[in-house]
C-alpha atoms as a PDB file:
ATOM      1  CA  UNK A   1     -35.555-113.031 -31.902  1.00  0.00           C
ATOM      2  CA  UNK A   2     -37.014-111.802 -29.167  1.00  0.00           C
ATOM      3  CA  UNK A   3     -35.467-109.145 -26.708  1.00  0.00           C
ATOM      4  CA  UNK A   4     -36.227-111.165 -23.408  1.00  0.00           C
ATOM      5  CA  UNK A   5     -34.768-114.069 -24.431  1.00  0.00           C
ATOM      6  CA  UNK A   6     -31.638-112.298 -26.315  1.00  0.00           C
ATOM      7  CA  UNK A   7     -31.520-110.984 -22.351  1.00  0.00           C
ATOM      8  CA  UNK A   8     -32.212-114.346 -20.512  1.00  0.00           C
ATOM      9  CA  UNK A   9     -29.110-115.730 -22.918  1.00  0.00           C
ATOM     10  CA  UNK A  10     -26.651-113.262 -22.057  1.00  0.00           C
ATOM     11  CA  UNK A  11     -27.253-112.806 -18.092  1.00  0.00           C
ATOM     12  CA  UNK A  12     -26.136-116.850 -18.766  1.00  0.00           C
ATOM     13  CA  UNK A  13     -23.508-115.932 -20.677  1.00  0.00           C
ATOM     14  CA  UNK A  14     -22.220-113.605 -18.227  1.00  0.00           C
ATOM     15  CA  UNK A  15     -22.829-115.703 -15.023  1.00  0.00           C
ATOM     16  CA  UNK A  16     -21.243-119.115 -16.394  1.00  0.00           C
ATOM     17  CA  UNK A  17     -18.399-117.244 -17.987  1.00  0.00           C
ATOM     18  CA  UNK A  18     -17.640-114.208 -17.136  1.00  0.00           C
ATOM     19  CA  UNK A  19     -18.237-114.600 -13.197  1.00  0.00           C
ATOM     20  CA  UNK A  20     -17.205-117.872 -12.451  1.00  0.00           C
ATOM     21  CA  UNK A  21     -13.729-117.897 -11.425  1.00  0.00           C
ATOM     22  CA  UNK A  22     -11.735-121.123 -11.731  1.00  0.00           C
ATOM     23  CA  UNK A  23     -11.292-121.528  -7.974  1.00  0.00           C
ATOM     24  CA  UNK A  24     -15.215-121.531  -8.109  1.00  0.00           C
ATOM     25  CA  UNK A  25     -15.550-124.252 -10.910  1.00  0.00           C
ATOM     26  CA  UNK A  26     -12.449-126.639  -8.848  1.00  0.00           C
ATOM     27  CA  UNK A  27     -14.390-126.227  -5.640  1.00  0.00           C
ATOM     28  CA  UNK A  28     -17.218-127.387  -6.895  1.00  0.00           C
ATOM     29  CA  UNK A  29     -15.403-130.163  -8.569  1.00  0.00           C
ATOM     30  CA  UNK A  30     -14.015-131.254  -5.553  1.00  0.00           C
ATOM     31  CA  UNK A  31     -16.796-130.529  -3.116  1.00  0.00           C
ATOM     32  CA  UNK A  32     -19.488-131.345  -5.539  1.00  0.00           C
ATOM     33  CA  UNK A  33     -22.976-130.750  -3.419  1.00  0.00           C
ATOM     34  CA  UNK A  34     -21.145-129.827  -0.162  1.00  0.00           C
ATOM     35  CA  UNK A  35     -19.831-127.035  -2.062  1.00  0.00           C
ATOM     36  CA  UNK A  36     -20.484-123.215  -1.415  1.00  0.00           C
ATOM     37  CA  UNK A  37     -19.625-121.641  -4.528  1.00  0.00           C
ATOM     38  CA  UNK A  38     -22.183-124.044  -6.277  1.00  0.00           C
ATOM     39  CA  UNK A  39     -24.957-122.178  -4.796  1.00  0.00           C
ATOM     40  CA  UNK A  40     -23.292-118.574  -4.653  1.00  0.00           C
ATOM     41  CA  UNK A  41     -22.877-119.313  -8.239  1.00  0.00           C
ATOM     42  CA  UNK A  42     -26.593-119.932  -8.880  1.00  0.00           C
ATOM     43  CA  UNK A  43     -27.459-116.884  -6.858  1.00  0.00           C
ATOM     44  CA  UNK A  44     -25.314-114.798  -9.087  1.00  0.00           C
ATOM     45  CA  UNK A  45     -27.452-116.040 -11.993  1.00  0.00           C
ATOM     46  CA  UNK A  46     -30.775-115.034 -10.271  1.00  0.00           C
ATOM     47  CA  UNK A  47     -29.196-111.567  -9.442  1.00  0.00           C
ATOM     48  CA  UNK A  48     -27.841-111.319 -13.147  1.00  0.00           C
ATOM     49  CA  UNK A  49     -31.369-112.021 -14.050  1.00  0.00           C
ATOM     50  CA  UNK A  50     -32.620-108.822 -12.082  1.00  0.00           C
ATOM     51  CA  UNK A  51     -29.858-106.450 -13.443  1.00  0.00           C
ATOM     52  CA  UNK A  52     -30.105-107.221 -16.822  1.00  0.00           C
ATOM     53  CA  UNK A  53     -34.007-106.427 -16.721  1.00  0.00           C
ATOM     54  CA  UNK A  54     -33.850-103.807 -14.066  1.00  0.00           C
ATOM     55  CA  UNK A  55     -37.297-105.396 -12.777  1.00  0.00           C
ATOM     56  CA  UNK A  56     -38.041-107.172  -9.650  1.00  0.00           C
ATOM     57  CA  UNK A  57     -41.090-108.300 -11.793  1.00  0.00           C
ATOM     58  CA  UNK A  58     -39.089-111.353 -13.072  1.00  0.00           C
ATOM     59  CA  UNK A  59     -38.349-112.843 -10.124  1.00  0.00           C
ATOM     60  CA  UNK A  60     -40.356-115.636 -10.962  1.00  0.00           C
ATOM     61  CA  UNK A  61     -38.597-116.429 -13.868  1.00  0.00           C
ATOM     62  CA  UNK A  62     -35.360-115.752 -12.376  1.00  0.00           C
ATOM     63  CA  UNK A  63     -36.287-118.094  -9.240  1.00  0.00           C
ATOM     64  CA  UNK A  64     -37.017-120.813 -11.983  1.00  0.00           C
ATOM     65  CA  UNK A  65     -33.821-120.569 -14.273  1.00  0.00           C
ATOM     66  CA  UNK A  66     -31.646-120.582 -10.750  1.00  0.00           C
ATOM     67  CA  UNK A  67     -33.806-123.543  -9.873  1.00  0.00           C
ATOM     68  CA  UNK A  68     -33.013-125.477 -12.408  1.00  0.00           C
ATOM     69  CA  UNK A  69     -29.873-124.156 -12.566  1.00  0.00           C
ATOM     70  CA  UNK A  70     -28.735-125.559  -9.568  1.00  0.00           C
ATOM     71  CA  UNK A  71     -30.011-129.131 -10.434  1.00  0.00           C
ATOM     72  CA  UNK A  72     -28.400-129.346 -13.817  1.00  0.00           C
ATOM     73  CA  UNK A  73     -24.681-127.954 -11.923  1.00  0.00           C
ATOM     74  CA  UNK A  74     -25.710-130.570  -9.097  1.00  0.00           C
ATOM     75  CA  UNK A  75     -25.972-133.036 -11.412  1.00  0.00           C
ATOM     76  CA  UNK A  76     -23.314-132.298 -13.623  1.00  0.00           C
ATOM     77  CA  UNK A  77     -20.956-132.128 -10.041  1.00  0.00           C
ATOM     78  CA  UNK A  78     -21.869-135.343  -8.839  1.00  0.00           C
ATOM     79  CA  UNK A  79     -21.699-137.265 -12.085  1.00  0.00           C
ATOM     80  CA  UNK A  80     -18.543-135.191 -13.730  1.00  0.00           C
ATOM     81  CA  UNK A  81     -15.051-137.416 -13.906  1.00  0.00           C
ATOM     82  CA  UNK A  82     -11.895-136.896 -15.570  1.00  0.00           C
ATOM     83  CA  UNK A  83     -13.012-139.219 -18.572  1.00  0.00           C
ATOM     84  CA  UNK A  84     -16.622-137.321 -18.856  1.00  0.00           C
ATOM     85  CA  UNK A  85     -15.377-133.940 -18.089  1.00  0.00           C
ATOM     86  CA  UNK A  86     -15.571-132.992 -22.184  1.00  0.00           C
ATOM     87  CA  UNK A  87     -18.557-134.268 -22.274  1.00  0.00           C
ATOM     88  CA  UNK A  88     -20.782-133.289 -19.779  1.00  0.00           C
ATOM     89  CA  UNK A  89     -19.564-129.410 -20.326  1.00  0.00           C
ATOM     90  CA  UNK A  90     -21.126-129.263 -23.581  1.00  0.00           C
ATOM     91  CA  UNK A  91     -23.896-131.451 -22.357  1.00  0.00           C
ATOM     92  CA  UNK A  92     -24.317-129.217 -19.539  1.00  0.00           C
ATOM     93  CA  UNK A  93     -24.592-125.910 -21.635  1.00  0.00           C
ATOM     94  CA  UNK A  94     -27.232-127.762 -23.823  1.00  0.00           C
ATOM     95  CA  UNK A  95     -29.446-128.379 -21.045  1.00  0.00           C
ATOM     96  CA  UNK A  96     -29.003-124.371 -19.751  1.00  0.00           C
ATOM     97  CA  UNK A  97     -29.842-122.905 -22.656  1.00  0.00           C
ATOM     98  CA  UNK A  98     -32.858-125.621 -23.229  1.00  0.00           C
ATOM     99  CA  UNK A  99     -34.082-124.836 -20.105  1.00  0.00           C
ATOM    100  CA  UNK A 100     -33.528-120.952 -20.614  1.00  0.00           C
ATOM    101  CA  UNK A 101     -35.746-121.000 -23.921  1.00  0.00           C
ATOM    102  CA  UNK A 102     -38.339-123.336 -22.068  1.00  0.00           C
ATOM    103  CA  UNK A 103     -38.836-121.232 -19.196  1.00  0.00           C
ATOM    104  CA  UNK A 104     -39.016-118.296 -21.599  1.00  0.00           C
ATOM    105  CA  UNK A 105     -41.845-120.096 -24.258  1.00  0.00           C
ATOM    106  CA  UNK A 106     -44.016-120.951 -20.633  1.00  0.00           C
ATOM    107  CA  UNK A 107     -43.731-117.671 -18.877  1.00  0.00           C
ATOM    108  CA  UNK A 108     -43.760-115.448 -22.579  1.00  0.00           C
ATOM    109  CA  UNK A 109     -45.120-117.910 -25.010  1.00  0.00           C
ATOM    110  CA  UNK A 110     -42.297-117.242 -26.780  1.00  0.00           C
ATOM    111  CA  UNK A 111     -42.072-119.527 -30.333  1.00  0.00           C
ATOM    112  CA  UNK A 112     -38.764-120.146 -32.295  1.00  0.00           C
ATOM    113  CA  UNK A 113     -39.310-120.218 -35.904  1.00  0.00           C
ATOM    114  CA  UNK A 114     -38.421-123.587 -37.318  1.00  0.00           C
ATOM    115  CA  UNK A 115     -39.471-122.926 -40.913  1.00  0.00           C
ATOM    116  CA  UNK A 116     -35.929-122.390 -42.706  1.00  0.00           C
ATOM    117  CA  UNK A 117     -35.344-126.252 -41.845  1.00  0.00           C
ATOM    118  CA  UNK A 118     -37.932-127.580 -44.410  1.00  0.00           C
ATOM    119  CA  UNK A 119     -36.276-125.075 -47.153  1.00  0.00           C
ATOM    120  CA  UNK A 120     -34.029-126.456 -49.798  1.00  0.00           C
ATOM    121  CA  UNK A 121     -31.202-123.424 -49.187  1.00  0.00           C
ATOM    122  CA  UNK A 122     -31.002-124.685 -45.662  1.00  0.00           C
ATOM    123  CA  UNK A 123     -30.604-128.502 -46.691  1.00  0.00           C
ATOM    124  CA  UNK A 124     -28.355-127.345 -49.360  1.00  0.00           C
ATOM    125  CA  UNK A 125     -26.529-125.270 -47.254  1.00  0.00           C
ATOM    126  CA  UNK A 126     -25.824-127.769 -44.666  1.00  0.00           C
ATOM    127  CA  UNK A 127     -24.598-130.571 -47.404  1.00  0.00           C
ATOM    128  CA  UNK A 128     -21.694-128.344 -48.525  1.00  0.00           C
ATOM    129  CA  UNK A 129     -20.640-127.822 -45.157  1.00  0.00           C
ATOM    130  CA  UNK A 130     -20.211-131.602 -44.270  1.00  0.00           C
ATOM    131  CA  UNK A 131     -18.759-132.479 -47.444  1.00  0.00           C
ATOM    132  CA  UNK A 132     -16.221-130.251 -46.635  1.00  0.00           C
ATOM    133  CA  UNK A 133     -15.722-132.260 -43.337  1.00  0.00           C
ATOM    134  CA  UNK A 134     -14.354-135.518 -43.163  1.00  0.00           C
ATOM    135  CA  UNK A 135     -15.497-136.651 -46.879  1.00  0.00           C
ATOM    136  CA  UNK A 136     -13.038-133.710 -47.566  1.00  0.00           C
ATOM    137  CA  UNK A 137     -10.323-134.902 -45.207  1.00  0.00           C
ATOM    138  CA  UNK A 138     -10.741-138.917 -46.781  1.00  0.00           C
ATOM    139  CA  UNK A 139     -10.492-138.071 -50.229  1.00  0.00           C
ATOM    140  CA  UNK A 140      -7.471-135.833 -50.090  1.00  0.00           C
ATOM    141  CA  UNK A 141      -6.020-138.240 -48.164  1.00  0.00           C
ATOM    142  CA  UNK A 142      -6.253-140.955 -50.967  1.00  0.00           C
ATOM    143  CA  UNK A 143      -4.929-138.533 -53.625  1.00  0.00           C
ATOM    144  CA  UNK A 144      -1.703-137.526 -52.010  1.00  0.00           C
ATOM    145  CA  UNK A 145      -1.287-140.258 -49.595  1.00  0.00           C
ATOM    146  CA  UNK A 146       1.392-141.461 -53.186  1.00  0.00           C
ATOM    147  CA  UNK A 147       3.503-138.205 -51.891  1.00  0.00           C
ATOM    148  CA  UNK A 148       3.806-139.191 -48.106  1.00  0.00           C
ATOM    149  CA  UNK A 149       7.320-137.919 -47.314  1.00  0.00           C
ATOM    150  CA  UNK A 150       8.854-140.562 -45.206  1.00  0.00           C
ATOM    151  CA  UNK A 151       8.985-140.158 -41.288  1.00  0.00           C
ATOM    152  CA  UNK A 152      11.643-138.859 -39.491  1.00  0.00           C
ATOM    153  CA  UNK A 153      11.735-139.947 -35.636  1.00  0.00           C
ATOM    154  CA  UNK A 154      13.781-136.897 -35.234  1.00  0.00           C
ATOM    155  CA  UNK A 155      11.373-134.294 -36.132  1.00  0.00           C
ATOM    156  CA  UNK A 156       9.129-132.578 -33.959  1.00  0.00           C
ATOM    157  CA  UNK A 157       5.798-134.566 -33.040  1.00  0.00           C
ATOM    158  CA  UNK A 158       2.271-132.797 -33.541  1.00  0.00           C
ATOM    159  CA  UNK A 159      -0.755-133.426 -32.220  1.00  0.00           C
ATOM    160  CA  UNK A 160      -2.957-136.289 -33.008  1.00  0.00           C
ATOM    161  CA  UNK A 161      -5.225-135.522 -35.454  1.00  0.00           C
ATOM    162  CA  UNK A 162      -4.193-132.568 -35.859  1.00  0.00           C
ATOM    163  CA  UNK A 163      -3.727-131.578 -39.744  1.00  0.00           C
ATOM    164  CA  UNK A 164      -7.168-133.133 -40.224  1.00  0.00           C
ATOM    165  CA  UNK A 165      -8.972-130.437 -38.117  1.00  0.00           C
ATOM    166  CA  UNK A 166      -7.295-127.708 -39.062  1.00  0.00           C
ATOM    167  CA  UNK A 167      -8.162-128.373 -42.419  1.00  0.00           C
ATOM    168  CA  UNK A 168     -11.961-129.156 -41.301  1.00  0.00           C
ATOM    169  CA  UNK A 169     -11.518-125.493 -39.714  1.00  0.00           C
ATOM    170  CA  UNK A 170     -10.151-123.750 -42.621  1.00  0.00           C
ATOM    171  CA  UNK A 171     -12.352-124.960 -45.126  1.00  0.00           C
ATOM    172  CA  UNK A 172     -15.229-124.158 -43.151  1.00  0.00           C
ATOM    173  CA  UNK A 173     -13.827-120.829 -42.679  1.00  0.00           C
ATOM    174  CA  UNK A 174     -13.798-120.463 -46.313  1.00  0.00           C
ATOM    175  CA  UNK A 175     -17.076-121.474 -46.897  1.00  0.00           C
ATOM    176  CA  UNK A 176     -18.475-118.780 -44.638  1.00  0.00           C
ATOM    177  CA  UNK A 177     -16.294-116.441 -46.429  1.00  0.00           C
ATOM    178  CA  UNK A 178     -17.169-116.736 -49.542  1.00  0.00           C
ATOM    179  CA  UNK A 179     -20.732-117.522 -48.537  1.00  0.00           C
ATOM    180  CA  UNK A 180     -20.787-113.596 -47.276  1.00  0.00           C
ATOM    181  CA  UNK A 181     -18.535-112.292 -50.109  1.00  0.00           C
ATOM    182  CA  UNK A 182     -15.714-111.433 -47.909  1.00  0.00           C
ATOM    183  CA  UNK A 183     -13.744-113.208 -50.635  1.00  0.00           C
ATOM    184  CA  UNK A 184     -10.280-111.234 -49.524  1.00  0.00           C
ATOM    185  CA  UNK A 185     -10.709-112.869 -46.042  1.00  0.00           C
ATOM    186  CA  UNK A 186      -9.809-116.089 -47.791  1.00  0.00           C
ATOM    187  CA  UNK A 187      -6.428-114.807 -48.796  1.00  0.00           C
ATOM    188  CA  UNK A 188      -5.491-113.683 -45.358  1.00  0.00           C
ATOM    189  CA  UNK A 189      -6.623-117.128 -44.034  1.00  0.00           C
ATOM    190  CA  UNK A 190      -4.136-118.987 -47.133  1.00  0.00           C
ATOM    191  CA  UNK A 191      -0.700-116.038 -46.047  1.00  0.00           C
ATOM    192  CA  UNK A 192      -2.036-116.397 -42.011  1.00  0.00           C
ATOM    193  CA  UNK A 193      -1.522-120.429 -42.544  1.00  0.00           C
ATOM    194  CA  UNK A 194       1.788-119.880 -44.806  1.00  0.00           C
ATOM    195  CA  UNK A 195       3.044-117.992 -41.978  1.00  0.00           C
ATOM    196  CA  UNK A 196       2.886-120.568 -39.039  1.00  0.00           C
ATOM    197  CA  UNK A 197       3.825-123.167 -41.579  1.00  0.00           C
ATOM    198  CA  UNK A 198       6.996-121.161 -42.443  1.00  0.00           C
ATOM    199  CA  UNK A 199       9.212-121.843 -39.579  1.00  0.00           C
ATOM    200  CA  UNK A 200       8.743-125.475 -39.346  1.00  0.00           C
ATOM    201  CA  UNK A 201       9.513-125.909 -42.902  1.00  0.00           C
ATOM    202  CA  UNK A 202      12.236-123.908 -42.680  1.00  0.00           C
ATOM    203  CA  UNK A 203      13.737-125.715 -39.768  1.00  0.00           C
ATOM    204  CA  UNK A 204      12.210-129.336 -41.232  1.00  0.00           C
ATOM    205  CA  UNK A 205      15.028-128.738 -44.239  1.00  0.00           C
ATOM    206  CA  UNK A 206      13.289-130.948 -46.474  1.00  0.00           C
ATOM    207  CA  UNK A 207      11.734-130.076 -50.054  1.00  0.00           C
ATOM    208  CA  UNK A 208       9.478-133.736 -49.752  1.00  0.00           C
ATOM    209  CA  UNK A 209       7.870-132.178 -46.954  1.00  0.00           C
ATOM    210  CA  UNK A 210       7.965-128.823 -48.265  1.00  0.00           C
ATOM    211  CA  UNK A 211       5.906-129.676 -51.234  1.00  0.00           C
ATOM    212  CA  UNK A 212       3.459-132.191 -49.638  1.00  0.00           C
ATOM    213  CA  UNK A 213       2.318-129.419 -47.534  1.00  0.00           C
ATOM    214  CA  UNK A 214       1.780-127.447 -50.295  1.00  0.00           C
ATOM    215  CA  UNK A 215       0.234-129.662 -52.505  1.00  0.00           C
ATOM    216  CA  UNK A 216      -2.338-130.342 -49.323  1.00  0.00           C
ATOM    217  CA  UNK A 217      -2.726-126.839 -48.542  1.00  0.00           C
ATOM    218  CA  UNK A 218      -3.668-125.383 -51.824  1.00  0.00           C
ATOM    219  CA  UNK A 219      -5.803-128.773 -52.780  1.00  0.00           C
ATOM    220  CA  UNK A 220      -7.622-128.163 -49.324  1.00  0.00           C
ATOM    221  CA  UNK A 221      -8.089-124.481 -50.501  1.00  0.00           C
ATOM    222  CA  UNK A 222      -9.085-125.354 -53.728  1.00  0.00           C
ATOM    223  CA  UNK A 223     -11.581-127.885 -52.759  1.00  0.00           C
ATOM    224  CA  UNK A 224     -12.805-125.623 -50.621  1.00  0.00           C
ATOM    225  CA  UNK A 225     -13.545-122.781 -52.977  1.00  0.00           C
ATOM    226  CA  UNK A 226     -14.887-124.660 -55.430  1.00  0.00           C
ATOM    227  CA  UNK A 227     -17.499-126.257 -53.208  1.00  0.00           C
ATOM    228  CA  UNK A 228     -18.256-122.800 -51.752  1.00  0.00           C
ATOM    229  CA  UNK A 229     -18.553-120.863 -55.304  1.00  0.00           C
ATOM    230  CA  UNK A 230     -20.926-123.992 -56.207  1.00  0.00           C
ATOM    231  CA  UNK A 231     -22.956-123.213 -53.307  1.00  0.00           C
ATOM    232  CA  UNK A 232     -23.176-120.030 -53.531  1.00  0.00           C
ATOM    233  CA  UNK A 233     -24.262-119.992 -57.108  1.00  0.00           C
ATOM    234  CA  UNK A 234     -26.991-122.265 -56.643  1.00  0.00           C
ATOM    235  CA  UNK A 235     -28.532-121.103 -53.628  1.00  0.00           C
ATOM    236  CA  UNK A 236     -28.199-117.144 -54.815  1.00  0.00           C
ATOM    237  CA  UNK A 237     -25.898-116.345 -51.806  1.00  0.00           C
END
């Protein structure tokens, strides 16, 4: 990839994360266009911009990144709700780094190479990882749904949702493991997991529970090694 936009990326980096304090992103929340620390913010962007190159040369693509800096935050400020909020962070990083590798491809010609989309490693690649998704998550919930220990109104609430996506998380952890033969980081993921599910079993005092954990855990894990090992084979990772 190429250095100046490696550069362009992390002065971005640096500037929406890094130096912009909370107080910064609530005044601008409240404020929205009236707000002072919008624009401070976009100047420290165009300053970033200078320091990470260490050449006044690039001020017009630093004047053009702040530019449209400020119009995606302006936007983002004036349309942003409580509802949206989720949503128009991600949307809003989207458009920054868009615009970042557009300004760069005008002002550098700079050209991202696109051809490991139309190989079949890539398309292969990418079907393991959503099967181990949510097709993943729906078919291990038919086979133990049988062993559903009953609920207790006593115990401890979690999360909504939350068992599904940490075993979305895990098994795409694995998959990336074993997909760079760090094989042994699989094993610390299984005791890491054992560990924070230790104390609630312990204080849950129930073997139902005990053992539908375990039988989801380790069918997870398996599911998730197998899928990786057939990957991996296939694809000569």
């Amino acid at each position: 990839m190429d250095i100046i936009l490696i550069k362009l990326v992390i002065a971005h980096l640096i500037g929406d994360f890094f130096l912009q304090p909370a107080s910064w992103v609530k005044d601008k929340e409240t404020k929205k266009l009236k707000s002072g620390k919008l624009y401070l913010h976009v100047l420290v962007h165009v300053v970033l911009i200078f320091l990470v190159f260490l050449n006044f040369g690039i001020w017009k693509v630093a004047l053009s990144i702040g530019i449209i800096h400020l119009g995606i935050d302006a936007l983002k400020s004036v349309f942003q709700t409580k509802k949206n909020a989720r949503i128009l962070f991600f949307a809003d990083q989207v458009l920054h780094f868009g615009s970042i590798v557009w300004i760069w491809h005008i002002f550098y010609n700079g050209y991202l190479d696109s051809s490991y989309l139309n190989e079949t490693k890539t398309w292969i690649l990418i079907s393991g990882v959503l099967f181990l998704t949510m097709p993943t998550s729906i078919m291990m919930k038919v086979i133990i749904a049988k062993w559903l220990p009953e609920s207790n109104d006593e115990s401890p609430k979690s999360l909504q949702n939350a068992g599904k996506y940490i075993g979305i998380l895990e098994r795409a952890l694995i998959f990336v493991f074993i997909l760079t033969n760090h094989f042994e980081a699989v094993g610390f993921l299984l005791g890491a997991k054992s560990i924070f599910r230790f104390g609630d079993l312990k204080e849950a005092h129930d073997l139902k529970l005990t053992e539908y954990v375990l039988i989801g855990t380790l069918l997870s894990f398996g599911i998730a090694i197998v899928v990786s090992l057939f990957i991996a084979g296939i694809t000569g990772k």
